[in-house]
Every structure is written in structure tokens, then in C-alpha cells.
N, C-alpha and C. Protein backbone atom coordinates (compact mmCIF):
# COMPACT_ATOMS: atom_id res chain seq x y z
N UNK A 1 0.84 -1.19 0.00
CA UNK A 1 0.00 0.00 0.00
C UNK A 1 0.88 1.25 0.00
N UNK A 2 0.51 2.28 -0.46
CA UNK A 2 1.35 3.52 -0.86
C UNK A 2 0.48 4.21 -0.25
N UNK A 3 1.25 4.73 0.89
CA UNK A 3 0.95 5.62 2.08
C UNK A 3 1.74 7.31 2.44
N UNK A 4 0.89 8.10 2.57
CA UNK A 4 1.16 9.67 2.46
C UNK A 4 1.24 9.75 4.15
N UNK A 5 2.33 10.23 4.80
CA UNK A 5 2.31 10.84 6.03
C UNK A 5 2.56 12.05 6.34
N UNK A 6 1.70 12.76 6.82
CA UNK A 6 1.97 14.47 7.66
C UNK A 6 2.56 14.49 8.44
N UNK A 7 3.46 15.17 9.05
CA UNK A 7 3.86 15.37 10.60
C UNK A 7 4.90 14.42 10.90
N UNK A 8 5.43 13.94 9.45
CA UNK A 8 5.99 12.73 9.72
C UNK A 8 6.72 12.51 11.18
N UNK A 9 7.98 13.87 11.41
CA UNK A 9 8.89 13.83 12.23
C UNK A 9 8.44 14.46 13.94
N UNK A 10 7.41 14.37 13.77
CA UNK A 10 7.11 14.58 15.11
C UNK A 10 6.67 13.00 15.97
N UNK A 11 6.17 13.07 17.52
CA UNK A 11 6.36 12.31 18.34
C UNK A 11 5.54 10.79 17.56
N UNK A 12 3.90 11.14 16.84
CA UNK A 12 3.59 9.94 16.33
C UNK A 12 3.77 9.66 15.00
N UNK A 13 4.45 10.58 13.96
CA UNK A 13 4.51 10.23 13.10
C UNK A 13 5.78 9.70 12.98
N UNK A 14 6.63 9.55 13.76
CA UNK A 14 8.24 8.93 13.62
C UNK A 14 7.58 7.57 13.71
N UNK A 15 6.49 6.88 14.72
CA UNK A 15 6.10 5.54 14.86
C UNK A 15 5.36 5.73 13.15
N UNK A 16 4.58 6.30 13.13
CA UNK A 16 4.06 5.86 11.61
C UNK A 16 4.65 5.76 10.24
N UNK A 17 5.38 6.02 10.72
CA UNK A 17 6.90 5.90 9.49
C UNK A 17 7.61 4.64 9.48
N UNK A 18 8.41 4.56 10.85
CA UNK A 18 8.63 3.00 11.33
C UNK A 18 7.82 1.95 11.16
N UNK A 19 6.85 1.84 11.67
CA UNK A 19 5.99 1.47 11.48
C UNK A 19 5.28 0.85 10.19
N UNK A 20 4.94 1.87 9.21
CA UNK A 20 4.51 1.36 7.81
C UNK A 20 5.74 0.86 7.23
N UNK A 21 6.64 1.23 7.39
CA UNK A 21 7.85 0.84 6.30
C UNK A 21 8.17 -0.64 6.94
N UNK A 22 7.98 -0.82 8.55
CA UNK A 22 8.38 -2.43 8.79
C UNK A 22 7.42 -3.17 8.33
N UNK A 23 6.40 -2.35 7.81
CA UNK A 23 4.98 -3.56 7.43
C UNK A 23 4.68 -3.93 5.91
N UNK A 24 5.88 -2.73 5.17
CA UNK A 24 5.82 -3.18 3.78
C UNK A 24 5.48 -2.30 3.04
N UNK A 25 5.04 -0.80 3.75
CA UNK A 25 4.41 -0.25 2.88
C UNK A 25 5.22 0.67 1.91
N UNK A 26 4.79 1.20 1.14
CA UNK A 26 5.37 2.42 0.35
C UNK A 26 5.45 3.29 0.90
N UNK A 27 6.34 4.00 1.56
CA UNK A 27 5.74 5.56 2.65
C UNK A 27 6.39 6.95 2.08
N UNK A 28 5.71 7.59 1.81
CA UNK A 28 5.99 9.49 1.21
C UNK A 28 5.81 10.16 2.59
N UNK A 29 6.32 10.97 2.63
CA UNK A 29 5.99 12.16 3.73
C UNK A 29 6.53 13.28 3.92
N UNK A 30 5.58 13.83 4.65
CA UNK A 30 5.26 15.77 3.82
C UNK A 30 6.13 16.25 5.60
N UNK A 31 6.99 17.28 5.18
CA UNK A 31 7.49 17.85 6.13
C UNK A 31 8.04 19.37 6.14
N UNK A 32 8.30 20.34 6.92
CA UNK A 32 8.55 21.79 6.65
C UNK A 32 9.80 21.56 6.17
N UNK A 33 11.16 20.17 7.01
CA UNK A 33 12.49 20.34 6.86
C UNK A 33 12.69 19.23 6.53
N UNK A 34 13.01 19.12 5.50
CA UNK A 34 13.19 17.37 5.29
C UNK A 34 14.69 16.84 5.87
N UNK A 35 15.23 18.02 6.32
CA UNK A 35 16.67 17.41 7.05
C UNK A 35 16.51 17.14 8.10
N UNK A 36 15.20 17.20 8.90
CA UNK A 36 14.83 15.92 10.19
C UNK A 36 14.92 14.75 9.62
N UNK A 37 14.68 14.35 8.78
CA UNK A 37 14.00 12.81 8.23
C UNK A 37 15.46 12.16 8.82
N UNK A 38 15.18 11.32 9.18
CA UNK A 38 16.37 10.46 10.03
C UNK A 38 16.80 9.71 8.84
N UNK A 39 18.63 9.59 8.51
CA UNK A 39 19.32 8.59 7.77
C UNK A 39 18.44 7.65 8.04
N UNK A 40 18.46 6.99 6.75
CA UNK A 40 18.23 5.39 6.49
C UNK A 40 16.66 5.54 6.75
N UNK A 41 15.32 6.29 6.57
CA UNK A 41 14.23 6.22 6.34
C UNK A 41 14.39 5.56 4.89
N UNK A 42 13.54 5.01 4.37
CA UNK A 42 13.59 4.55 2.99
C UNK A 42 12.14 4.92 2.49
N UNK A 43 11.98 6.54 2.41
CA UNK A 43 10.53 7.37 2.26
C UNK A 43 11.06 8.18 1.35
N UNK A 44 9.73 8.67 0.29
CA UNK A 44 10.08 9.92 -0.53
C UNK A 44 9.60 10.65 0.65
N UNK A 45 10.80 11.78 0.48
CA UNK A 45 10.54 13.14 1.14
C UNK A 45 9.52 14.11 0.01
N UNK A 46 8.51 15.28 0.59
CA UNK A 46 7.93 16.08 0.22
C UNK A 46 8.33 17.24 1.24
N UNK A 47 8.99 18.30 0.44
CA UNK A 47 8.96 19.60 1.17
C UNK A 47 8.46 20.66 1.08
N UNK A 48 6.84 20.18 2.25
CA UNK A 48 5.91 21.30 2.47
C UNK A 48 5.86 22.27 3.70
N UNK A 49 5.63 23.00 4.01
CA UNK A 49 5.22 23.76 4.91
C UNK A 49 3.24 23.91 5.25
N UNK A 50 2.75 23.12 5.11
CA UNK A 50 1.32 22.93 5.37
C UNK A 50 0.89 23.99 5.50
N UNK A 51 1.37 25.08 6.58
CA UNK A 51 0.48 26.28 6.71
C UNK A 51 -0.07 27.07 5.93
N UNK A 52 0.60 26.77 4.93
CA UNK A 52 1.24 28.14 3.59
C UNK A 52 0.90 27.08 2.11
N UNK A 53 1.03 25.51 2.19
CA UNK A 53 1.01 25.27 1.17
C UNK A 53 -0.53 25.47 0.43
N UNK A 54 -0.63 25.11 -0.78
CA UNK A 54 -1.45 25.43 -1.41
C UNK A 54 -2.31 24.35 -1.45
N UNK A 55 -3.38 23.55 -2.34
CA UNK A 55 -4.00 22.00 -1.90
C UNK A 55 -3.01 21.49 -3.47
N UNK A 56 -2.90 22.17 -4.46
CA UNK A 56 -2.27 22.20 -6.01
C UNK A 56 -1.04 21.55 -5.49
N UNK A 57 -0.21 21.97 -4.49
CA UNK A 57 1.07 21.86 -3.94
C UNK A 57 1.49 20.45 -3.76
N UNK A 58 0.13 20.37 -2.35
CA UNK A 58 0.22 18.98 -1.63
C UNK A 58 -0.35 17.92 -2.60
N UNK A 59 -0.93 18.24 -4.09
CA UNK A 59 -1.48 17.14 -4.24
C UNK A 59 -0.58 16.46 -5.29
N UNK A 60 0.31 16.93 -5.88
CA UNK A 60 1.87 16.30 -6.37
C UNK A 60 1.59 15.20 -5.69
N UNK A 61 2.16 15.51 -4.15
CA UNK A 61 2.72 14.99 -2.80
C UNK A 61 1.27 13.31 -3.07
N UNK A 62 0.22 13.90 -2.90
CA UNK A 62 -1.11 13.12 -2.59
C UNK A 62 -0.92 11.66 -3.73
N UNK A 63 -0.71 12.39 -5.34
CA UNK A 63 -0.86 11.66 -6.25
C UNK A 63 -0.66 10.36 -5.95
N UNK A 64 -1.33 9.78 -6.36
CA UNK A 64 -0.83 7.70 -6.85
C UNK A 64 -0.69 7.10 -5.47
N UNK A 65 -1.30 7.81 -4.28
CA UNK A 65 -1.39 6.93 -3.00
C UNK A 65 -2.27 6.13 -2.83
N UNK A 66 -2.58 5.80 -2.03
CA UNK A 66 -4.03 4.85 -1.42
C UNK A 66 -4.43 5.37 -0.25
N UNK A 67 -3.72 5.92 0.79
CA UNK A 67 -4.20 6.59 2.19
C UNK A 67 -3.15 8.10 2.11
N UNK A 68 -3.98 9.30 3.03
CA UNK A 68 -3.45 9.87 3.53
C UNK A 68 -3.46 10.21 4.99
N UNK A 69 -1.77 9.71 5.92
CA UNK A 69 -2.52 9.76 7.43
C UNK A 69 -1.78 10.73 8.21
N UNK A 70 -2.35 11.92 9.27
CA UNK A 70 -2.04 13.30 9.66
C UNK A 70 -1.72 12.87 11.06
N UNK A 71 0.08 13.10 11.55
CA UNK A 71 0.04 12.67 12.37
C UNK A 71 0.09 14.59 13.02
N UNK A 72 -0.34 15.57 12.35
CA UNK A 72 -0.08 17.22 12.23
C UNK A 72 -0.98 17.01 14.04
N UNK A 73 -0.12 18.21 14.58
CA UNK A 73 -0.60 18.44 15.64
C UNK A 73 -0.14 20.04 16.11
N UNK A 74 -0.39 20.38 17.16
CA UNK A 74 0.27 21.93 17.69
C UNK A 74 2.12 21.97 18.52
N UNK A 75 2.71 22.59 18.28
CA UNK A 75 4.38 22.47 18.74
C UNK A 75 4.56 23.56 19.48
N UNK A 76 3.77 24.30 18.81
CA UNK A 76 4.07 25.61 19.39
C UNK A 76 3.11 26.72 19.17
N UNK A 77 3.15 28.10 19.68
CA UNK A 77 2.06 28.75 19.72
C UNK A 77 1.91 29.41 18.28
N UNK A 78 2.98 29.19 17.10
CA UNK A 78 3.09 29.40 15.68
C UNK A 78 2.36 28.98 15.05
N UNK A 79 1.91 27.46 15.40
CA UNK A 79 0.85 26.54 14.64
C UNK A 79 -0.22 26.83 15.16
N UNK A 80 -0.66 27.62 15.74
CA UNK A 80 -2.52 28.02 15.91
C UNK A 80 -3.18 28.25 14.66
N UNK A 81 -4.14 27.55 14.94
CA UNK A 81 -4.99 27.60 13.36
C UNK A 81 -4.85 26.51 12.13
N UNK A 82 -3.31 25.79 12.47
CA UNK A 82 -2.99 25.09 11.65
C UNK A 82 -3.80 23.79 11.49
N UNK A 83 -4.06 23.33 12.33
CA UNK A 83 -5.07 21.93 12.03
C UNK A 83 -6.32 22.73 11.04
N UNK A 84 -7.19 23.47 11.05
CA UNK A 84 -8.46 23.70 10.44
C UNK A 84 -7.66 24.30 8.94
N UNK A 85 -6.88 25.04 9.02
CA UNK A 85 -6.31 25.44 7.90
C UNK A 85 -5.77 24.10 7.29
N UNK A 86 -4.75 23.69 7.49
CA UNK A 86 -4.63 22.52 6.57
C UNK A 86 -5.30 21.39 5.64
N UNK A 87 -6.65 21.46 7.13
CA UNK A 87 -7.21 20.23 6.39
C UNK A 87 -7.90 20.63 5.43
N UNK A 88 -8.25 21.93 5.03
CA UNK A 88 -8.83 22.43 3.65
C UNK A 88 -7.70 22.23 2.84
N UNK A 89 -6.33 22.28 3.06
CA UNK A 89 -6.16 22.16 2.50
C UNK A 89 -5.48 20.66 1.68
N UNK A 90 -5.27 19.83 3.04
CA UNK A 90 -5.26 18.34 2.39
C UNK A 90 -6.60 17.59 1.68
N UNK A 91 -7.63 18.42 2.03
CA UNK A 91 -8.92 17.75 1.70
C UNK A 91 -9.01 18.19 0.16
N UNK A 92 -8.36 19.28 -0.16
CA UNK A 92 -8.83 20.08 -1.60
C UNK A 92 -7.71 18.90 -2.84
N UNK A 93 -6.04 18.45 -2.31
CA UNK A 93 -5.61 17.94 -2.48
C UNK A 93 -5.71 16.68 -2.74
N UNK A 94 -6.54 16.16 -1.79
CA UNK A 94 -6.97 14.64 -2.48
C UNK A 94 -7.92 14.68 -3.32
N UNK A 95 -9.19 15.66 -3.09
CA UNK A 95 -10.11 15.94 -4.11
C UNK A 95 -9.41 15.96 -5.80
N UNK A 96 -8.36 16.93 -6.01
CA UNK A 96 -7.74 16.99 -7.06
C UNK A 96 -7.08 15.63 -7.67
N UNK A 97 -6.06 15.15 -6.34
CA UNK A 97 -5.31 13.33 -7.19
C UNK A 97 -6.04 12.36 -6.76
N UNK A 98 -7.99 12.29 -6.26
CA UNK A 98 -8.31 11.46 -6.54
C UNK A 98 -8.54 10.48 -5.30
N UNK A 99 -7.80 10.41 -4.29
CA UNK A 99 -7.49 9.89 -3.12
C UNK A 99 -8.55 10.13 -2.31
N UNK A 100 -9.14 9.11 -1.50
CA UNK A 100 -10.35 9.01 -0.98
C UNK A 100 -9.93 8.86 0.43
N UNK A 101 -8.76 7.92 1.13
CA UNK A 101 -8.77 7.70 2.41
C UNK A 101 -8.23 8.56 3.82
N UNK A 102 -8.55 8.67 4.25
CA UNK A 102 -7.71 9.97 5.66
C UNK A 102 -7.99 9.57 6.78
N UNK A 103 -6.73 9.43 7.42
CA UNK A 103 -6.84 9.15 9.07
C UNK A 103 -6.20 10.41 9.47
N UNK A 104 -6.63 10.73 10.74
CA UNK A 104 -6.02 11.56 11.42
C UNK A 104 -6.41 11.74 13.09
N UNK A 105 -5.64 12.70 13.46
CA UNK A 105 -5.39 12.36 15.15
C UNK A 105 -6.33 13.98 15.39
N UNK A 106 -7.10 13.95 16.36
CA UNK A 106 -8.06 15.03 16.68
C UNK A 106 -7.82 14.79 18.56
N UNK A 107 -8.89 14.73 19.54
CA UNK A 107 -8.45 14.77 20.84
C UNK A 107 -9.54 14.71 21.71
N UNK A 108 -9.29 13.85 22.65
CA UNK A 108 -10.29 13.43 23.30
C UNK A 108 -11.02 14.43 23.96
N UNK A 109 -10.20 15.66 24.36
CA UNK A 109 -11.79 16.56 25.13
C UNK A 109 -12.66 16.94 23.73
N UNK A 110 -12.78 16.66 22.84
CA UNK A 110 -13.71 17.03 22.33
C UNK A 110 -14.82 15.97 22.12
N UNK A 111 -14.77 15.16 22.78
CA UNK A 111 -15.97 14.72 23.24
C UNK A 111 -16.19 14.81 24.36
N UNK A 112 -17.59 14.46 25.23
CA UNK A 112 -17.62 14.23 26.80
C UNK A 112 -17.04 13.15 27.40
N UNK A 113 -16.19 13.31 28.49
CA UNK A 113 -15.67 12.22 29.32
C UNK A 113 -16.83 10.82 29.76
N UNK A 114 -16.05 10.38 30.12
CA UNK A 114 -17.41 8.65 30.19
C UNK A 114 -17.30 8.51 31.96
N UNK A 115 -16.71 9.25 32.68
CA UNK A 115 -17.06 8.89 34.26
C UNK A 115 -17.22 10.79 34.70
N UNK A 116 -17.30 10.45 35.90
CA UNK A 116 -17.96 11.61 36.67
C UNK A 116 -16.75 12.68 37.18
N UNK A 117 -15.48 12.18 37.53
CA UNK A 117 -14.34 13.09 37.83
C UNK A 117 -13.45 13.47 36.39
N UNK A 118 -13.63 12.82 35.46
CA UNK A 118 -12.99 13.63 34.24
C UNK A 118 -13.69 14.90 33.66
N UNK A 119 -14.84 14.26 33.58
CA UNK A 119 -16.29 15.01 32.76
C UNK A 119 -16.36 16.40 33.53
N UNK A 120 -16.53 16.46 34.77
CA UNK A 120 -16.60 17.58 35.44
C UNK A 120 -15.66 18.21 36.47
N UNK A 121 -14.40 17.66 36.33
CA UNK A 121 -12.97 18.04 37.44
C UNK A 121 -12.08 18.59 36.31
N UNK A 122 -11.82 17.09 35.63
CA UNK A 122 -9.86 16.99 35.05
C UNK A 122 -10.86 18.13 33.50
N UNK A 123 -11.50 17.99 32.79
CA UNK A 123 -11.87 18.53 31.60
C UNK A 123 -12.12 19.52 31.65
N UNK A 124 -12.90 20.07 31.82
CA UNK A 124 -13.23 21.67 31.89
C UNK A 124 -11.99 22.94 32.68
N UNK A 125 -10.90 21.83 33.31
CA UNK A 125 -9.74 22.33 33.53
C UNK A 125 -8.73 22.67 32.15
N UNK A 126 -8.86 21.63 31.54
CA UNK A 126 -7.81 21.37 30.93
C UNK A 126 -8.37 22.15 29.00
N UNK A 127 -9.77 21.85 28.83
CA UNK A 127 -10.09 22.62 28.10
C UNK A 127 -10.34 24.11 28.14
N UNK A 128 -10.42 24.79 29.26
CA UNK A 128 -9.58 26.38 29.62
C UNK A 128 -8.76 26.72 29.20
N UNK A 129 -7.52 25.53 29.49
CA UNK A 129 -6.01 25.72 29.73
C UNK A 129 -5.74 26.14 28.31
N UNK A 130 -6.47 25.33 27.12
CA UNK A 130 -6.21 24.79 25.42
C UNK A 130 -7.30 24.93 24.68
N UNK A 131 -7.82 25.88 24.92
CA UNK A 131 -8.96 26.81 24.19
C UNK A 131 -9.03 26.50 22.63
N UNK A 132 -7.79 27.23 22.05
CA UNK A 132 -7.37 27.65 21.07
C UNK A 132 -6.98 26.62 20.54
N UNK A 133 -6.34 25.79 21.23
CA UNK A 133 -5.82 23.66 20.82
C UNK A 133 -7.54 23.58 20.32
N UNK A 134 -7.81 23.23 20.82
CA UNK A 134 -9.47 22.69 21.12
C UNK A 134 -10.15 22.93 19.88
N UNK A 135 -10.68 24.50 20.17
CA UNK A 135 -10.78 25.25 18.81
C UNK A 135 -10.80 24.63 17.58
N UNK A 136 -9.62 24.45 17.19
CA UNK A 136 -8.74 24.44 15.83
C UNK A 136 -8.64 23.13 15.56
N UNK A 137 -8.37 22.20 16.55
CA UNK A 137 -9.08 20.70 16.42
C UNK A 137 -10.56 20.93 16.18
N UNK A 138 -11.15 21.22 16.73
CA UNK A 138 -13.24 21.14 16.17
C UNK A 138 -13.00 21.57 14.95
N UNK A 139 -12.34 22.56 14.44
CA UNK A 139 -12.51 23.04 13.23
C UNK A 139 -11.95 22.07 11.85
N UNK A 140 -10.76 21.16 12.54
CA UNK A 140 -10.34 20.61 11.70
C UNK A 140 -11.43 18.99 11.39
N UNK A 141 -12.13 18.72 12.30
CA UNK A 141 -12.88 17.73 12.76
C UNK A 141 -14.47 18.25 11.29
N UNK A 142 -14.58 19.40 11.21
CA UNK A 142 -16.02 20.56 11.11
C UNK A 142 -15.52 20.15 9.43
N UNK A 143 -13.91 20.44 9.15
CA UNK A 143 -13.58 20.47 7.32
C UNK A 143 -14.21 19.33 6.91
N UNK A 144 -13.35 18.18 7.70
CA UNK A 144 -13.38 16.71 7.08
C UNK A 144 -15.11 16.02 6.99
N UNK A 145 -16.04 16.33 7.78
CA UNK A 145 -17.40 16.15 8.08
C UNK A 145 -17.80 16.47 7.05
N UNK A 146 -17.38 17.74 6.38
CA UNK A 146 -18.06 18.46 5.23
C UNK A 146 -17.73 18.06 3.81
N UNK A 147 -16.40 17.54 4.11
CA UNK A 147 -15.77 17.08 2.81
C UNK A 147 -16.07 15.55 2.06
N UNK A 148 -15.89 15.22 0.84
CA UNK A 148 -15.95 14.25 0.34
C UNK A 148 -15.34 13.42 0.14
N UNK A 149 -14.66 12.65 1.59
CA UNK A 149 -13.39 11.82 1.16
C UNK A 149 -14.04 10.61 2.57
N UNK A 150 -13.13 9.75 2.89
CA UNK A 150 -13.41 8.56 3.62
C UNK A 150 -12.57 8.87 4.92
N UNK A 151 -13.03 9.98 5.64
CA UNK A 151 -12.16 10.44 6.91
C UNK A 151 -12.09 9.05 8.06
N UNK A 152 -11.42 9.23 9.28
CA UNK A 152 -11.51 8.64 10.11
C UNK A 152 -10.46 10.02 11.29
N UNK A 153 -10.90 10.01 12.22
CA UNK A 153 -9.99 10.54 13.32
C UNK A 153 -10.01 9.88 14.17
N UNK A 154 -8.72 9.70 14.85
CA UNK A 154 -9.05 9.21 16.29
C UNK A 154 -8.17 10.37 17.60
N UNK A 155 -9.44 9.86 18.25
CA UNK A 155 -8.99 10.97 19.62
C UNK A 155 -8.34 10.47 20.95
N UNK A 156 -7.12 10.31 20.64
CA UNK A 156 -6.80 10.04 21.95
C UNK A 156 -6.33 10.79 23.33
N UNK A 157 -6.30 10.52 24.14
CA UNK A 157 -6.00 11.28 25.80
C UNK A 157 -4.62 11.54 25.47
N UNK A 158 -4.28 11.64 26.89
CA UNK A 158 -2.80 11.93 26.98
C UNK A 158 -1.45 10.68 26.38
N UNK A 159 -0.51 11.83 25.50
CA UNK A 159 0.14 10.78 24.81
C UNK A 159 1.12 10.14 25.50
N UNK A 160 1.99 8.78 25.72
CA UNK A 160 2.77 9.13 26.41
C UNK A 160 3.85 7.86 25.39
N UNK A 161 5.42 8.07 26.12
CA UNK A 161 6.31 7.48 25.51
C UNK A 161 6.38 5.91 25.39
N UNK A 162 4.88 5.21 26.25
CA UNK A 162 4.95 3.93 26.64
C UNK A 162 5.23 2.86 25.11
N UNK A 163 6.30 2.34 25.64
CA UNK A 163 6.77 1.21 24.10
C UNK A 163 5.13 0.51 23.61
N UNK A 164 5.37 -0.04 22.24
CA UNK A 164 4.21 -0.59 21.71
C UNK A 164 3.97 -2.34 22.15
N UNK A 165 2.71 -2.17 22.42
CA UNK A 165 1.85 -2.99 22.88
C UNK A 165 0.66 -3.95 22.69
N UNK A 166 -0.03 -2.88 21.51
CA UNK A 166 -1.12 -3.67 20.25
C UNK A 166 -1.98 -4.09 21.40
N UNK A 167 -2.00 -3.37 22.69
CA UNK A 167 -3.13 -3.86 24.09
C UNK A 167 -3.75 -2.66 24.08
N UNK A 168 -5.06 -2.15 23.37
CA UNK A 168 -5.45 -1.16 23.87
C UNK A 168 -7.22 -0.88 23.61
N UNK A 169 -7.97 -0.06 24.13
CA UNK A 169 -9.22 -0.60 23.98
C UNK A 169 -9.66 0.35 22.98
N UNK A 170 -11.13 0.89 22.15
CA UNK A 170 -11.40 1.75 21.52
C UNK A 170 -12.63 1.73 21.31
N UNK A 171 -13.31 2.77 21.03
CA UNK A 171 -14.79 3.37 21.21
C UNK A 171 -15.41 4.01 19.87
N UNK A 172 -16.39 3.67 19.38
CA UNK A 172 -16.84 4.54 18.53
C UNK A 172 -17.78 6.05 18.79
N UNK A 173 -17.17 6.75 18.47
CA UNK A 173 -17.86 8.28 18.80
C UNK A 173 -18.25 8.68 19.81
N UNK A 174 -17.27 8.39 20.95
CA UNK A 174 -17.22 8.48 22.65
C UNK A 174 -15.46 8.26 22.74
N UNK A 175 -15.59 8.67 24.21
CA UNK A 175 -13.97 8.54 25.11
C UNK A 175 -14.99 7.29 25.90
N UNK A 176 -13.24 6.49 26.38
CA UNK A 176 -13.45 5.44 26.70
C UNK A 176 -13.52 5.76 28.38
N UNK A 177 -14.51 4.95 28.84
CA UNK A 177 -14.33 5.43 30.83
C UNK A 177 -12.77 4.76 31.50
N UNK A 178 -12.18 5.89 31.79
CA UNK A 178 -10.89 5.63 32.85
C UNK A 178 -10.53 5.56 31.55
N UNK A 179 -10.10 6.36 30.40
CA UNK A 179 -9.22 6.16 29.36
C UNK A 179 -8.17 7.23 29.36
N UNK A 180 -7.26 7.33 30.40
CA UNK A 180 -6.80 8.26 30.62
C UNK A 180 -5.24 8.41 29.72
N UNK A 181 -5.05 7.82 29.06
CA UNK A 181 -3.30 7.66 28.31
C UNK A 181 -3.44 6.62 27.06
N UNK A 182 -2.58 6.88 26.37
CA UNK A 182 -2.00 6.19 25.24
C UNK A 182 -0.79 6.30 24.71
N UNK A 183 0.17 5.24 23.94
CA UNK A 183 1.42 5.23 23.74
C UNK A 183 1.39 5.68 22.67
N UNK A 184 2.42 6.45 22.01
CA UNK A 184 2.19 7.46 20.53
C UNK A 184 2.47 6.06 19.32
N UNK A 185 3.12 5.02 20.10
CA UNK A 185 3.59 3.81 19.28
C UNK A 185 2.18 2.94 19.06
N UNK A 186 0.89 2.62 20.16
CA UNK A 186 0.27 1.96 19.91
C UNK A 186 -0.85 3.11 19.08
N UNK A 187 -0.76 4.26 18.87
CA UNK A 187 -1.80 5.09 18.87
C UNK A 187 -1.54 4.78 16.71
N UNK A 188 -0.30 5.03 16.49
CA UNK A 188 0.25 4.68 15.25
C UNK A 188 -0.51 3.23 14.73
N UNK A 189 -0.32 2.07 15.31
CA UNK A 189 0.05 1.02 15.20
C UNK A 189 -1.62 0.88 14.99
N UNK A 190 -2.92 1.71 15.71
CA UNK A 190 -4.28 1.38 15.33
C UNK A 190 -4.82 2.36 14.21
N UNK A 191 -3.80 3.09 13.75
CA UNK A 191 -4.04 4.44 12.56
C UNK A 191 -4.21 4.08 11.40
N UNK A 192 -3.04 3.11 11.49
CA UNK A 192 -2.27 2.32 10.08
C UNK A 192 -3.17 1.18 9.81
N UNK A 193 -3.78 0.66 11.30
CA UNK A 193 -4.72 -0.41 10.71
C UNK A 193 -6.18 -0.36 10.17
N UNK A 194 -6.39 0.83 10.81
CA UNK A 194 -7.51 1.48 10.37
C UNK A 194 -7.68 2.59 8.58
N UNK A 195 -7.22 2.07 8.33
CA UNK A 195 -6.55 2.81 6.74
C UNK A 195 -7.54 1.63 6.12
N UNK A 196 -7.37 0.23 6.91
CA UNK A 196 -7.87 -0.81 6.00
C UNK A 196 -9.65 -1.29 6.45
N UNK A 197 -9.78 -0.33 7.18
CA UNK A 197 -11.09 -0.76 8.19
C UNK A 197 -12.38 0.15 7.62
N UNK A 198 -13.21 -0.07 6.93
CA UNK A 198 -14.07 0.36 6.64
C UNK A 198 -14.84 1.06 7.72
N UNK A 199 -15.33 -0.14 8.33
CA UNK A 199 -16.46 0.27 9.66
C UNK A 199 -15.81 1.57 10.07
N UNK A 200 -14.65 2.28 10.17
CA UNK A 200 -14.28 3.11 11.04
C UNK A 200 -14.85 4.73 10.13
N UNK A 201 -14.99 4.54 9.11
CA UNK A 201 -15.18 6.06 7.98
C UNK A 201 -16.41 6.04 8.55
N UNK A 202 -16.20 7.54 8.59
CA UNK A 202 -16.98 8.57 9.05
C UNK A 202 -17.08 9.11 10.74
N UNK A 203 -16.21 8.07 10.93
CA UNK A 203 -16.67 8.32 12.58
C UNK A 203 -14.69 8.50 13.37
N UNK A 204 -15.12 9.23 14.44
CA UNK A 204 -14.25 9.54 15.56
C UNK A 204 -14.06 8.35 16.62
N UNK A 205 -12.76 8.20 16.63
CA UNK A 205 -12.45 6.70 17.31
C UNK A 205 -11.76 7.39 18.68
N UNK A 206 -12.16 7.14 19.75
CA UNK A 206 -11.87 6.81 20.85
C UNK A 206 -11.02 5.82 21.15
N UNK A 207 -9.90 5.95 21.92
CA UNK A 207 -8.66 4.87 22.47
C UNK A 207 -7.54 5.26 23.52
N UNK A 208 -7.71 4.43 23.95
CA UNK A 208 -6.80 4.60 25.28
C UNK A 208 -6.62 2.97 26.02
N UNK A 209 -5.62 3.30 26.97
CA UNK A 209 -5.48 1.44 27.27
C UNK A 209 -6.54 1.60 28.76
């Protein structure tokens, strides 16, 4: 399978890189600096800047794939806006080369928590804190809904460095109760499998262990 990755070089797209390439796949991926890409990836590089690129740009990049999967997230207070902006413009991009599939990573407060101390303690804390995170995730969540392609997002909690595991539970269009963490390795490892999962288009996947 010939697979398009965003964000390659950040925390989950380094697993989705690893990852697809140990599983066979063809892997391209779109990055601001392609002199992160670590020696010995065996990926076409694409050098985009997402914020700024055009959909004409990225869809070179898009052409002759089978999936495109966004591991794009916030780094810094530079990328505000960038999730809702992009995905117009990855969405306009596949529209153009044709490409129907999209996974991508969105975030669990944007749904309601599933027990009684997240829902009304840890959340409404933490969605204060990341307004503008929040925001710009709904918005990017608001493109893909509207658009004509075979989305999937999944929202997971807090990411953390835990090695991969392939042990983890998942929810359709809800957070999971006590789903408080996920490994950026297993979060990859259900992204990539979900590329091949029908049942999952259209809907927001919940996961956490």
C-alpha cells in the first residue's frame, strides 16, 4: 500500500513511518524540513510547509497513493490555526489526485468524558487551559465532516512514551471510561490499521489502554 504521512517527524509520526515501512508499505511524507528525516528512512521526502502550502502543492505529494494519514498536531504557539487550515487544504488535495482515504489524530476533550471526575474536574480544567488547541481541532474535525473523502480521526487522551503494545481498547464516537493515556507507538500502530477498516469512515475513534 502507498501511504502519504503528515507530521511525519514529530512524536507519532516517527512511529508511523517505522511502522509502515516495517509492514511493507510504500511511505511518502510531507514535512517543513526534510533534514529531520532520520538517515536510512527509505521514504520519498515532500517539502511542504502545510500552513502556507497550497492543496495544487500537496497534491503532487497526494498523487498515486491509497491513504493519507495526519500525524499534524500543535508544537508551538506558531501553529494556531494550523489543524483547520490545513485540512482544507489536504482535503482540496486529495479531491484533485483522486485519493479518498484519511486518518487523522483530533483529541479526546472534544468529546464528553465517560465517568464523573474527568467530565466535570480533570476537563473543563484542561479545556480552559487549550482553548485555542481545542478550537482548531473542532474546526479541523467541522472540514473533514463536510468534505468528500473517507475520513476517520481518532482521539486520543494523553500521549505518552509507553513502548508498543497492540493492548489497547477503543470506542466509537465516545472517550473510553478511565481512558486516561495512550502510547504514541500503539496510537500509530491502530491508525495504520484502520486505513484498511471500513467500519471506522466517518466516525471519531476513541482509544486509550
Amino acid at each position: 500500500m502507498k501511504i502519504l504521512i503528515l507530521g511525519a517527524t514529530g512524536g507519532v509520526g516517527r512511529h508511523l513511518v517505522e511502522q509502515a515501512v516495517a509492514n511493507g508499505h510504500d511511505v511518502s511524507v510531507v514535512c517543513r524540513d526534510v533534514r529531520r528525516i532520520p538517515t536510512g528512512w527509505p521514504v520519498t521526502p515532500h517539502r511542504l510547509d502545510l500552513s502556507i502550502a497550497t492543496s495544487a502543492e500537496l497534491a503532487v505529494a497526494v498523487a498515486g497513493t491509497d491513504a493519507v494519514v495526519s500525524a499534524l498536531g500543535h508544537r508551538s504557539k506558531s501553529d494556531r490555526g494550523v489543524l483547520g487550515r490545513s485540512a482544507e487544504t489536504v482535503v482540496g488535495a486529495m479531491w484533485e489526485a483522486g485519493v479518498r482515504r484519511f486518518i487523522g489524530i483530533s483529541a479526546a476533550p472534544l468529546a464528553p468524558a465517560e465517568d464523573f471526575t474527568a467530565r466535570y474536574l480533570m476537563m473543563p480544567i484542561v479545556k480552559r487551559a487549550f482553548a485555542e488547541v481545542y478550537r482548531d481541532t473542532a474546526d479541523m474535525e467541522a472540514v473533514l465532516r463536510e468534505a468528500q473523502v473517507d475520513w476517520t480521526v481518532v482521539r486520543p487522551p494523553r500521549l505518552t512514551n509507553h513502548r508498543l503494545t497492540g493492548t489497547y481498547r477503543t470506542a466509537f464516537d465516545r472517550n473510553l471510561r478511565h481512558g486516561r493515556s495512550i502510547g504514541r507507538a500503539d496510537l500509530a500502530q491502530f491508525m495504520l490499521a484502520a486505513i484498511s477498516e471500513g467500519a471506522t469512515i466517518g466516525h471519531a475513534i476513541g482509544i486509550a489502554y
